[in-house]
Protein backbone atom coordinates (compact mmCIF):
# COMPACT_ATOMS: atom_id res chain seq x y z
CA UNK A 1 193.89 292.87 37.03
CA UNK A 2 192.54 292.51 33.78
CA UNK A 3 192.54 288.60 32.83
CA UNK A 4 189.83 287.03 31.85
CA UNK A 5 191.30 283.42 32.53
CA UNK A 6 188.95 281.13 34.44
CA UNK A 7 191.16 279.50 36.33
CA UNK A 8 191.46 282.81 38.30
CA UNK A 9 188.17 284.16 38.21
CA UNK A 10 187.87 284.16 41.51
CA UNK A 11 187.12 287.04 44.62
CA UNK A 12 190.50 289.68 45.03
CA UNK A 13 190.50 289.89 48.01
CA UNK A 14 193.16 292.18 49.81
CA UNK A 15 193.87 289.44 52.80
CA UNK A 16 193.89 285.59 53.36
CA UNK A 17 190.94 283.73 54.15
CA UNK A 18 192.10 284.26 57.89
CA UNK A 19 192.56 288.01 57.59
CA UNK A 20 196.14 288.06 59.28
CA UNK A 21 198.69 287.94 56.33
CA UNK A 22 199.21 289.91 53.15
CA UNK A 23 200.66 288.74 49.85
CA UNK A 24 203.43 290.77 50.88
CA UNK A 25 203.68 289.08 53.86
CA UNK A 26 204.81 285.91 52.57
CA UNK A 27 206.78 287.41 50.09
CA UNK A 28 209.15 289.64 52.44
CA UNK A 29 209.24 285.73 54.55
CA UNK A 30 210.27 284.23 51.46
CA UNK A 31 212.85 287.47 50.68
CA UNK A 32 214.37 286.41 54.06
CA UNK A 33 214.53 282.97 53.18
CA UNK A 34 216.14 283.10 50.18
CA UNK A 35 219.10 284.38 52.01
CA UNK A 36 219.80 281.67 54.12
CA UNK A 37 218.82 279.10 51.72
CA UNK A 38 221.54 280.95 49.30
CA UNK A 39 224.48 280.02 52.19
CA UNK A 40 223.09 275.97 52.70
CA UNK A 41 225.42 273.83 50.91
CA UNK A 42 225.15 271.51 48.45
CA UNK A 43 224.76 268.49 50.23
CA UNK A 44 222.34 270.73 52.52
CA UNK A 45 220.46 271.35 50.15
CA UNK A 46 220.45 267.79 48.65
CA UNK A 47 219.45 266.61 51.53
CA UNK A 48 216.18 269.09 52.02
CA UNK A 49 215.26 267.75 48.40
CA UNK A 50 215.33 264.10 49.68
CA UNK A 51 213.16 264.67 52.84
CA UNK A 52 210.57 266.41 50.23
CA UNK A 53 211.12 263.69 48.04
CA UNK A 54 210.26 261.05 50.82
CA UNK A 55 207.36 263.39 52.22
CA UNK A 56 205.68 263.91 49.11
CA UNK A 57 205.78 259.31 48.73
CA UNK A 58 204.37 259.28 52.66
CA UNK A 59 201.59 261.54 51.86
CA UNK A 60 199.95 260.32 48.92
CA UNK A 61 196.77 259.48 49.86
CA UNK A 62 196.64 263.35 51.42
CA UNK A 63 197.77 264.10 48.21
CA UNK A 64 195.35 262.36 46.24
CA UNK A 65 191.69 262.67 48.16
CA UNK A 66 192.68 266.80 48.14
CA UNK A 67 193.59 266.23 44.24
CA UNK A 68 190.15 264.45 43.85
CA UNK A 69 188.10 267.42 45.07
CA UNK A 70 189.77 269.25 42.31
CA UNK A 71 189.12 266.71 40.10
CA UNK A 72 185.83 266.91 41.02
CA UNK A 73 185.10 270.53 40.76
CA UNK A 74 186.93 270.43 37.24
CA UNK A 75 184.70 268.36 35.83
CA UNK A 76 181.88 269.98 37.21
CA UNK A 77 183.20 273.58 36.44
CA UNK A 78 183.54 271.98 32.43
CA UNK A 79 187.46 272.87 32.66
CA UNK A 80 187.95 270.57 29.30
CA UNK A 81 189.76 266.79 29.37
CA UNK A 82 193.04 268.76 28.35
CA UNK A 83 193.00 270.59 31.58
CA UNK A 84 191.97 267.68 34.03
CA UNK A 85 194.49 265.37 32.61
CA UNK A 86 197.04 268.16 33.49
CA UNK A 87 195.28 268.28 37.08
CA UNK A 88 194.94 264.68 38.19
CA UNK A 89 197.30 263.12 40.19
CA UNK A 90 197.50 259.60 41.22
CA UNK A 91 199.63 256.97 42.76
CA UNK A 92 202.25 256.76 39.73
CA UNK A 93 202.68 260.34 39.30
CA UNK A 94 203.10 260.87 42.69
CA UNK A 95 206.19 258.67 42.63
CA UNK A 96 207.02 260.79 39.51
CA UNK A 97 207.04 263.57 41.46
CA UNK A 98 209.14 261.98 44.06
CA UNK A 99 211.34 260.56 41.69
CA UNK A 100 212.03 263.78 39.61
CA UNK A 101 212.57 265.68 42.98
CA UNK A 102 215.54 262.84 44.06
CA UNK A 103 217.20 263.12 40.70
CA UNK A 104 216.97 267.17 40.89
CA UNK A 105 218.71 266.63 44.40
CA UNK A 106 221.52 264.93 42.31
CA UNK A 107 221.75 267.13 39.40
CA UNK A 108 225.57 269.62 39.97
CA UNK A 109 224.75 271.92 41.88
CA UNK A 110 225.20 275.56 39.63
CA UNK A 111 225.89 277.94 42.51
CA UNK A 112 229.33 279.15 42.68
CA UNK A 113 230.11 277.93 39.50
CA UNK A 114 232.63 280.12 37.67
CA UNK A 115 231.53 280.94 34.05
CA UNK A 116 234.46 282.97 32.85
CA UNK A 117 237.14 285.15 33.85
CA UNK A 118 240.51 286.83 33.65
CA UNK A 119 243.49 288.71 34.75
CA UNK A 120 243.34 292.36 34.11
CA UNK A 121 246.81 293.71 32.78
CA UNK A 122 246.78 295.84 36.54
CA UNK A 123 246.77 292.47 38.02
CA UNK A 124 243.12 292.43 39.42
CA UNK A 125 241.82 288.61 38.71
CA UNK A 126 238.31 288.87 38.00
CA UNK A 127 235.83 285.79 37.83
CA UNK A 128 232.36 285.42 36.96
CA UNK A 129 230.62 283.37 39.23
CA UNK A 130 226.68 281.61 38.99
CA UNK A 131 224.46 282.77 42.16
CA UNK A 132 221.13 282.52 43.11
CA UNK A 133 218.51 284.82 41.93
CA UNK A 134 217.37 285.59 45.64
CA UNK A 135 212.92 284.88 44.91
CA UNK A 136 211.47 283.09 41.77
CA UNK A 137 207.53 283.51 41.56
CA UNK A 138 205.63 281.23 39.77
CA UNK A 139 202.13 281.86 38.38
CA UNK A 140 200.38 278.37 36.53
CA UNK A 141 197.13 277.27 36.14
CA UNK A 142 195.88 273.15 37.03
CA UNK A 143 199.54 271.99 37.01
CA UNK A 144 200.11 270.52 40.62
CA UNK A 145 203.33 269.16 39.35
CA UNK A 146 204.69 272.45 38.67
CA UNK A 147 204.30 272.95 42.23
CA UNK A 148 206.56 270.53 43.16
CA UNK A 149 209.15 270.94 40.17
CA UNK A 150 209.54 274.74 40.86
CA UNK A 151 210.25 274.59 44.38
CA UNK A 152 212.52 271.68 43.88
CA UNK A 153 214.82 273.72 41.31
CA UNK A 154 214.10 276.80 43.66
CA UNK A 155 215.99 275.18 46.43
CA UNK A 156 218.49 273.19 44.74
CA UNK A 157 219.89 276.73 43.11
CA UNK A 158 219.44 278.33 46.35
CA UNK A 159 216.85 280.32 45.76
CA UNK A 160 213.67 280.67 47.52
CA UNK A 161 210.41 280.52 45.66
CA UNK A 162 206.54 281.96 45.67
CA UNK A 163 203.02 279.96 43.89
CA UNK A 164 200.33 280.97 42.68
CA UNK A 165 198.56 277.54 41.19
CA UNK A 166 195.13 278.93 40.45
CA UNK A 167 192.02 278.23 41.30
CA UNK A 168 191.65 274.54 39.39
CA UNK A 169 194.26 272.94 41.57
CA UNK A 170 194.00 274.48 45.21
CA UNK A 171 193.17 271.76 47.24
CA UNK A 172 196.18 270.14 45.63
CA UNK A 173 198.60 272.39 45.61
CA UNK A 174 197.52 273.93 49.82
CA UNK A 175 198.28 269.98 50.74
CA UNK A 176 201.71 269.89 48.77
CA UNK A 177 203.15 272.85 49.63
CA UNK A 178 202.25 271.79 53.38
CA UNK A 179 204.17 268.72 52.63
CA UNK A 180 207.17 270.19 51.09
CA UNK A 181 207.40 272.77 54.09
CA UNK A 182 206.53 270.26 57.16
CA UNK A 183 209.52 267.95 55.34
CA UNK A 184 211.75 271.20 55.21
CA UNK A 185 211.09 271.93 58.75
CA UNK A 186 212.36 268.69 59.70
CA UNK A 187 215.54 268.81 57.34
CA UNK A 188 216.42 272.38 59.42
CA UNK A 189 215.69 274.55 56.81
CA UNK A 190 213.50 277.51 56.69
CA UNK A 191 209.86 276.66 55.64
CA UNK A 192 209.44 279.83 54.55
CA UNK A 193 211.34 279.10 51.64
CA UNK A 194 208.28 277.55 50.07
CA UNK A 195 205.55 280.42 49.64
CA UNK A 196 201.82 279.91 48.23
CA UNK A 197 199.56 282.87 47.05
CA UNK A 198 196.77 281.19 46.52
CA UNK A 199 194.22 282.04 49.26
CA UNK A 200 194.63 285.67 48.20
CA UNK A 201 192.98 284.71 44.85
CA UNK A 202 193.19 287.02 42.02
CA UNK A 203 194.80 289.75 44.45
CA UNK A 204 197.81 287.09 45.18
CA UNK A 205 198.77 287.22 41.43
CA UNK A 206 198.61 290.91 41.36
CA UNK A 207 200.47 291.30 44.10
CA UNK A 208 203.31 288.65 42.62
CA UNK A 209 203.19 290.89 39.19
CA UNK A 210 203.99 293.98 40.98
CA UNK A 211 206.55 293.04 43.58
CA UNK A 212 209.27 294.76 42.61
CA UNK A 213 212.54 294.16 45.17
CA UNK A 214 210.60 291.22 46.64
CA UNK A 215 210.63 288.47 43.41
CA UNK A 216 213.67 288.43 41.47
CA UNK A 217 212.03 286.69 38.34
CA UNK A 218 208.38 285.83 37.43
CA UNK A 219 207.52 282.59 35.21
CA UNK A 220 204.14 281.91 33.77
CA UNK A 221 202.70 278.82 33.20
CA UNK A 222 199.68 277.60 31.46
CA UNK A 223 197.13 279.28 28.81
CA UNK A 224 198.67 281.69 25.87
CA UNK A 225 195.64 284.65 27.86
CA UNK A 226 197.50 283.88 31.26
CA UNK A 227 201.15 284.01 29.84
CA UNK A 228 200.07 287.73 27.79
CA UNK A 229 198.73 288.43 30.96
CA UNK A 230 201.95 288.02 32.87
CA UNK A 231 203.78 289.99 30.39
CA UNK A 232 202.06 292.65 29.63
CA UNK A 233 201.06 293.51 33.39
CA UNK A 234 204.68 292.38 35.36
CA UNK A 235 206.33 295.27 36.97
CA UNK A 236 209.24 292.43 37.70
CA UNK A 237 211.29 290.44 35.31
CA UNK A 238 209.59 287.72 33.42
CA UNK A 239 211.00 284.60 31.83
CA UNK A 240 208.41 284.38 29.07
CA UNK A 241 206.88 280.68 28.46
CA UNK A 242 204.82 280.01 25.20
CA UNK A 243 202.00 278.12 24.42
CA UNK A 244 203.02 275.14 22.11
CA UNK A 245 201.40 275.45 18.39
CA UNK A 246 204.12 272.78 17.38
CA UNK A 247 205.15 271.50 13.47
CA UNK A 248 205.78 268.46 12.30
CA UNK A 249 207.43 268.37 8.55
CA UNK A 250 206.86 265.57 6.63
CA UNK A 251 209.61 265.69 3.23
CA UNK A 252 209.32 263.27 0.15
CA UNK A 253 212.27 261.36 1.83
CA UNK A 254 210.55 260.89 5.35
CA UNK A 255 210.57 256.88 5.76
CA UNK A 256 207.08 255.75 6.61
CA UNK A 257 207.55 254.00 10.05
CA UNK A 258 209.47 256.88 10.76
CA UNK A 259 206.49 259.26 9.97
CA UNK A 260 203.57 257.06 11.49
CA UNK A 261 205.59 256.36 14.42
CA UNK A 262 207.23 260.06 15.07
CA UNK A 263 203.64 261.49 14.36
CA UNK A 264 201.50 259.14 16.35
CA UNK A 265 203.85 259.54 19.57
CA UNK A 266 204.15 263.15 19.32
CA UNK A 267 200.30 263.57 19.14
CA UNK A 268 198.82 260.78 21.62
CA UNK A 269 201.53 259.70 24.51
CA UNK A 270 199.91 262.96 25.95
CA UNK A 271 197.94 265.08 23.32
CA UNK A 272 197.07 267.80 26.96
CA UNK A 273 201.25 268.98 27.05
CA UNK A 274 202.88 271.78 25.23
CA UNK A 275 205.36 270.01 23.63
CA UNK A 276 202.24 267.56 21.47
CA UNK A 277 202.45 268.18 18.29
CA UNK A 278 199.62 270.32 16.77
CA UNK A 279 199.94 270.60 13.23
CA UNK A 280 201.77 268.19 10.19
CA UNK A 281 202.96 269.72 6.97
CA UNK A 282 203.40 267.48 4.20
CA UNK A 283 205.39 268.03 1.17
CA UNK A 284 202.88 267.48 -1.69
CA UNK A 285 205.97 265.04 -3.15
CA UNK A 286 205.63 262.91 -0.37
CA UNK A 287 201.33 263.31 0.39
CA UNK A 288 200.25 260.53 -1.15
CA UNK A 289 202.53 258.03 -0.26
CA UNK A 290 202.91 258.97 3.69
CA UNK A 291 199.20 260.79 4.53
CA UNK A 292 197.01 257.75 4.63
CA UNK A 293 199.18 255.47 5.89
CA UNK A 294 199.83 258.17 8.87
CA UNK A 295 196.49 259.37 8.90
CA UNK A 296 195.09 256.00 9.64
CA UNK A 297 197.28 255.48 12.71
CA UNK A 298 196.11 259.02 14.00
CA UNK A 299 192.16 257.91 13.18
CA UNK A 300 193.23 254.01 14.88
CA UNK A 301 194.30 255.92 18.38
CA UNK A 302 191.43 258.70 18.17
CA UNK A 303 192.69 261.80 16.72
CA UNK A 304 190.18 263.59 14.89
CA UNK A 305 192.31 264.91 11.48
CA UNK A 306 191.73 268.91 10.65
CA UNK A 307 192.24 268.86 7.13
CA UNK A 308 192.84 270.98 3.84
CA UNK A 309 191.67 270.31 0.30
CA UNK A 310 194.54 268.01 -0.29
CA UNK A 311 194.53 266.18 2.87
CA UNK A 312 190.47 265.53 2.70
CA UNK A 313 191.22 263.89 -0.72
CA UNK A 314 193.27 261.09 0.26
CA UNK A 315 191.91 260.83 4.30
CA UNK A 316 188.06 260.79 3.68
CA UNK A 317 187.20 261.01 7.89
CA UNK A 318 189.57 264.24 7.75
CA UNK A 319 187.10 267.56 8.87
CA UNK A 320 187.63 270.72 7.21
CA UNK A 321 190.10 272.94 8.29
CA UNK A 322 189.14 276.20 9.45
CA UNK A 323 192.03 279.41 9.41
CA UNK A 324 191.91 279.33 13.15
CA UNK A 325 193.24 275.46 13.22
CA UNK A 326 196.71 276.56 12.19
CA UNK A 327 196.94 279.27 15.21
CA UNK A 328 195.44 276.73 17.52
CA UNK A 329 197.29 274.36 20.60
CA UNK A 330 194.22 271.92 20.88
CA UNK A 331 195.34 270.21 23.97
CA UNK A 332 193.36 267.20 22.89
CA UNK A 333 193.15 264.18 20.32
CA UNK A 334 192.79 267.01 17.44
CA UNK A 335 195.50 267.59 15.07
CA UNK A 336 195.54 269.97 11.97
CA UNK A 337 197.26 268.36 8.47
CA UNK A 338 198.01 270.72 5.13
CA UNK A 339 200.02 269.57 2.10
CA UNK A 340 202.50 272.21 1.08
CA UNK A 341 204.09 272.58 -2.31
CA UNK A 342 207.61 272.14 -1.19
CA UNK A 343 210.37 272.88 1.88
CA UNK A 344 209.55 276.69 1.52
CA UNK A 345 206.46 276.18 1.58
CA UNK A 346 206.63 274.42 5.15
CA UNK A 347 208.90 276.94 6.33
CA UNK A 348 207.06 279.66 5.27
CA UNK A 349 204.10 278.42 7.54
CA UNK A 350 205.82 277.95 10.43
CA UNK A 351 207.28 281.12 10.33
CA UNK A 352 203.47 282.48 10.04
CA UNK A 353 202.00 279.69 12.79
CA UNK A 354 205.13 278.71 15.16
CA UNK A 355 204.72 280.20 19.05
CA UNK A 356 208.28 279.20 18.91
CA UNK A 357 207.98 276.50 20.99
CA UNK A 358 209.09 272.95 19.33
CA UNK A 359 209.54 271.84 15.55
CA UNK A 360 210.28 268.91 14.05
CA UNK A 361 211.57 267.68 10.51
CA UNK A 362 211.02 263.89 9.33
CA UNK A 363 213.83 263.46 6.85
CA UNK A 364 216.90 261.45 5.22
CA UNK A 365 217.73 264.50 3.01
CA UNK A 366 220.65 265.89 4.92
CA UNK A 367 220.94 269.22 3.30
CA UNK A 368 216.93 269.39 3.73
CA UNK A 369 217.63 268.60 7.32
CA UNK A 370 220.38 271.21 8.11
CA UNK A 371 217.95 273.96 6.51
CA UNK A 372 215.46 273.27 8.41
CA UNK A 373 217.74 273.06 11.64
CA UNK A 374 219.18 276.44 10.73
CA UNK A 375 216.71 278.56 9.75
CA UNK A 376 213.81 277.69 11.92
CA UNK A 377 213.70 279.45 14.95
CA UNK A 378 212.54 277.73 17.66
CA UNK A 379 213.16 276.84 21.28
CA UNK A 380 214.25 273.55 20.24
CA UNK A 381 214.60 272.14 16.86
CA UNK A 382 214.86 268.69 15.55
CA UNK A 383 215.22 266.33 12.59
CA UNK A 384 213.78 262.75 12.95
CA UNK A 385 212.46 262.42 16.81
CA UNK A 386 209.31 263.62 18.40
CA UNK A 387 208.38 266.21 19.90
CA UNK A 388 207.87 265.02 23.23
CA UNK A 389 211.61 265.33 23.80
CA UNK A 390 211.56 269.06 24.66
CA UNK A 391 211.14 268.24 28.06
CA UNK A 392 213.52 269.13 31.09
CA UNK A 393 213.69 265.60 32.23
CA UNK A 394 213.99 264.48 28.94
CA UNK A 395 216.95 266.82 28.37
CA UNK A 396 218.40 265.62 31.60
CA UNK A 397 217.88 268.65 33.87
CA UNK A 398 215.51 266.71 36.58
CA UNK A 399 212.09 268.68 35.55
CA UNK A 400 211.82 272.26 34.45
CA UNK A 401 210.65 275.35 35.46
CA UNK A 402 209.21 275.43 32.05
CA UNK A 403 210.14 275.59 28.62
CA UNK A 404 211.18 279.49 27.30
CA UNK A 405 210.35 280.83 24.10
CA UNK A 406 211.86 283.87 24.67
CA UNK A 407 215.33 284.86 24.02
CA UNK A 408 217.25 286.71 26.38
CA UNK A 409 218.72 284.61 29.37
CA UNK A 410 217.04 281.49 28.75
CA UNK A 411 215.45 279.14 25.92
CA UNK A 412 213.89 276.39 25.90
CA UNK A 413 213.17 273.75 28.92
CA UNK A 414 214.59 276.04 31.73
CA UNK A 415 216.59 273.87 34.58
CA UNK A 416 218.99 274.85 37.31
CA UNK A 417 221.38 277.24 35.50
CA UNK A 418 218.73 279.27 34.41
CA UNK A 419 217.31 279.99 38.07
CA UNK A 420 220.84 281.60 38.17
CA UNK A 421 222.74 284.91 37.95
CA UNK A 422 226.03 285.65 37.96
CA UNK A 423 228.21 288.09 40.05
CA UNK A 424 231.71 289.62 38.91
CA UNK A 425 234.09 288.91 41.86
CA UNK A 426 237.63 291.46 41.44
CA UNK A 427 240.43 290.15 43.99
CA UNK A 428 243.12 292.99 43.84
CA UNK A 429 246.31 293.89 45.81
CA UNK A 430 246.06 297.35 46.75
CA UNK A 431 245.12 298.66 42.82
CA UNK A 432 243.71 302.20 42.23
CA UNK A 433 242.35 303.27 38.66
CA UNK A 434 244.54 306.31 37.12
């Protein structure tokens, strides 16, 4: 495997610590799974959710002493304060967890459901029906929550699913997915529904990448190197996530609170996540009126301001700008400011910048607004909210498997539907093609 990605820089080797299983080992046991998790029902499966859900709140302190080694090695290992905030796990997001697994549980369930259909003129009534994928593979770095979230939607649309968390989080994510498959076990339902790579190391990934007839659809998680390196190496379908370089457009007609307030939130609530904003265009109509009043609640919470020409002259603590700010998803309190001459202008730079991930416009201008709707092409675009919004729970789906910036099958924050297929079911009466 070619990465270079810390997070799995470690030994491939061909076998388990213990030497008796194979990567393809536990992903022909999760190939059986998936079968007869794809006949439990919906309140079966409902009800597998809430025993996880009620595991996950019983083990917490588990949870939390294994997440502390990781913690611990993190720091030590200089993984960045982006990374570790993604890694920690305490009390509160534990119940987070818990929570977002319980309202998964709730969420319709998709299987079954008919999408479309019709009567052929021979009489043959055909229907298009949503089933499970059979296997989704996961492959994140530091994010024990995806653990949880990704197994949860797994097994709420019937389908059985396969981790690989990386090194950063393994002491996490070995005592979680031990959780979730002891609580399983006791709800009747296959443990081996719930698969984890990641004693196999590097060779575990490889093996996920390449396994063809075993998983049904790969997503990445994590780092822009780790996503390309997904892509480009998969020999099985991937659902492509992006990295999050996200815009914020400021126009002449942007109120002020709504600018300062929109700004701030989308930048510090949680500067480490992909949907943070990472870079605020400014019409120069608008610059000096709404930069330093919005620059000086950025400085008040911490945010160190990457500036241009234009923004250094009215923000004096602004740094220069460097070409590689405007590519760049800092992860941290670090956010890049230009002043552009007008709507095109902003446009034109997202277009150049954008990983497609989130954009925002702060407007009252509504034929400003629809432009910008229209013709950028995002994930998810939006006029007058933050950015923090593209989020599955946010959008109502539970949690996510992760947000898509690709565009065939799904886009955007990815829920139960689009851990679905469909099948064409034909119920005839004896019909034979001439």
């Amino acid at each position: 495997m070619s990465t270079v990605i810390a997070d799995f820089a470690v030994p491939a080797d061909a076998s388990a610590q213990d030497g008796t299983e194979s990567p393809e080992t536990r992903m022909r046991a999760a190939k059986e799974a998936s079968r007869e998790v794809a006949r439990l029902t919906s309140a079966g499966k409902a009800a597998a959710l809430h025993a996880i859900a009620d595991a996950l709140t019983a083990s917490s302190a588990d949870i939390i002493a294994a997440n502390a080694l990781d913690l611990a090695r993190g720091a030590e290992d200089g993984i960045g304060d982006g990374l570790l905030d993604r890694l920690r796990l305490d009390e509160k997001r534990i119940d987070a967890l818990a929570a977002a697994v319980r309202e998964v549980a709730a969420l319709p369930d998709p299987v079954g459901r008919v999408v479309g259909g019709h009567r052929m003129p021979n009489g043959v009534a055909l229907e298009q029906v949503r089933v499970p994928f059979g296997v989704v593979g996961a492959i994140y770095e530091a994010r024990p929550n995806v653990t949880v979230d990704i197994a949860a939607l797994a097994l709420r649309s019937g389908n059985a699913a396969v981790l690989r968390g990386g090194s950063a989080a393994k002491e996490s994510n070995t005592v979680l997915v031990r959780v979730m498959r002891d609580a399983l076990a006791a709800a009747g339902v296959t443990p081996e529904a719930i698969q984890t790579v990641d004693d196999f190391g590097r060779a575990g990934a490889t093996a996920m990448m390449h396994a063809r007839g075993l998983i049904d659809v790969l997503v990445p998680r994590g780092s822009a190197g780790l996503i390309e390196t997904v892509v480009t190496e998969s020999t099985v379908p991937v659902i492509e996530t992006g990295a999050g370089v996200v815009h914020i457009v400021l126009d002449e007609t942007a109120p002020l609170d709504w600018a300062r307030d929109i700004v701030v939130n989308a930048k510090v609530q949680r500067p480490s996540v992909c949907n943070a904003v990472e870079t605020v265009l400014v019409l120069r109509a608008a610059a000096d009126r709404l930069v330093p009043e919005v620059a000086e609640a950025l400085i008040a919470q911490g945010v160190t301001i990457h500036g241009d020409e234009d923004v250094r002259r009215l923000v004096p603590a602004a740094v220069p700008t460097t070409d590689e700010d405007w590519d760049t998803e800092h992860m941290s309190l670090d956010l890049s400011m230009r002043v552009v001459d007008d709507l095109d202008g902003a446009l034109a730079h997202i277009r150049q910048y954008s990983t497609g991930h989130t954009e925002s416009i702060i407007s009252t201008d509504a034929l400003a607004i629809e432009r910008f709707l229209a013709e950028v092409d995002s994930a998810v675009v939006m006029a007058n909210a933050s950015t923090r919004f593209t989020d599955g729970g946010e959008f109502g789906f539970g949690a996510e498997v992760g947000i898509s910036t690709q565009k065939l099958h799904a886009r955007g924050p990815m829920g139960l539907a689009e851990l679905t297929s469909t099948k064409w079911l034909a119920r005839g009466a004896g019909q034979t093609r001439g």
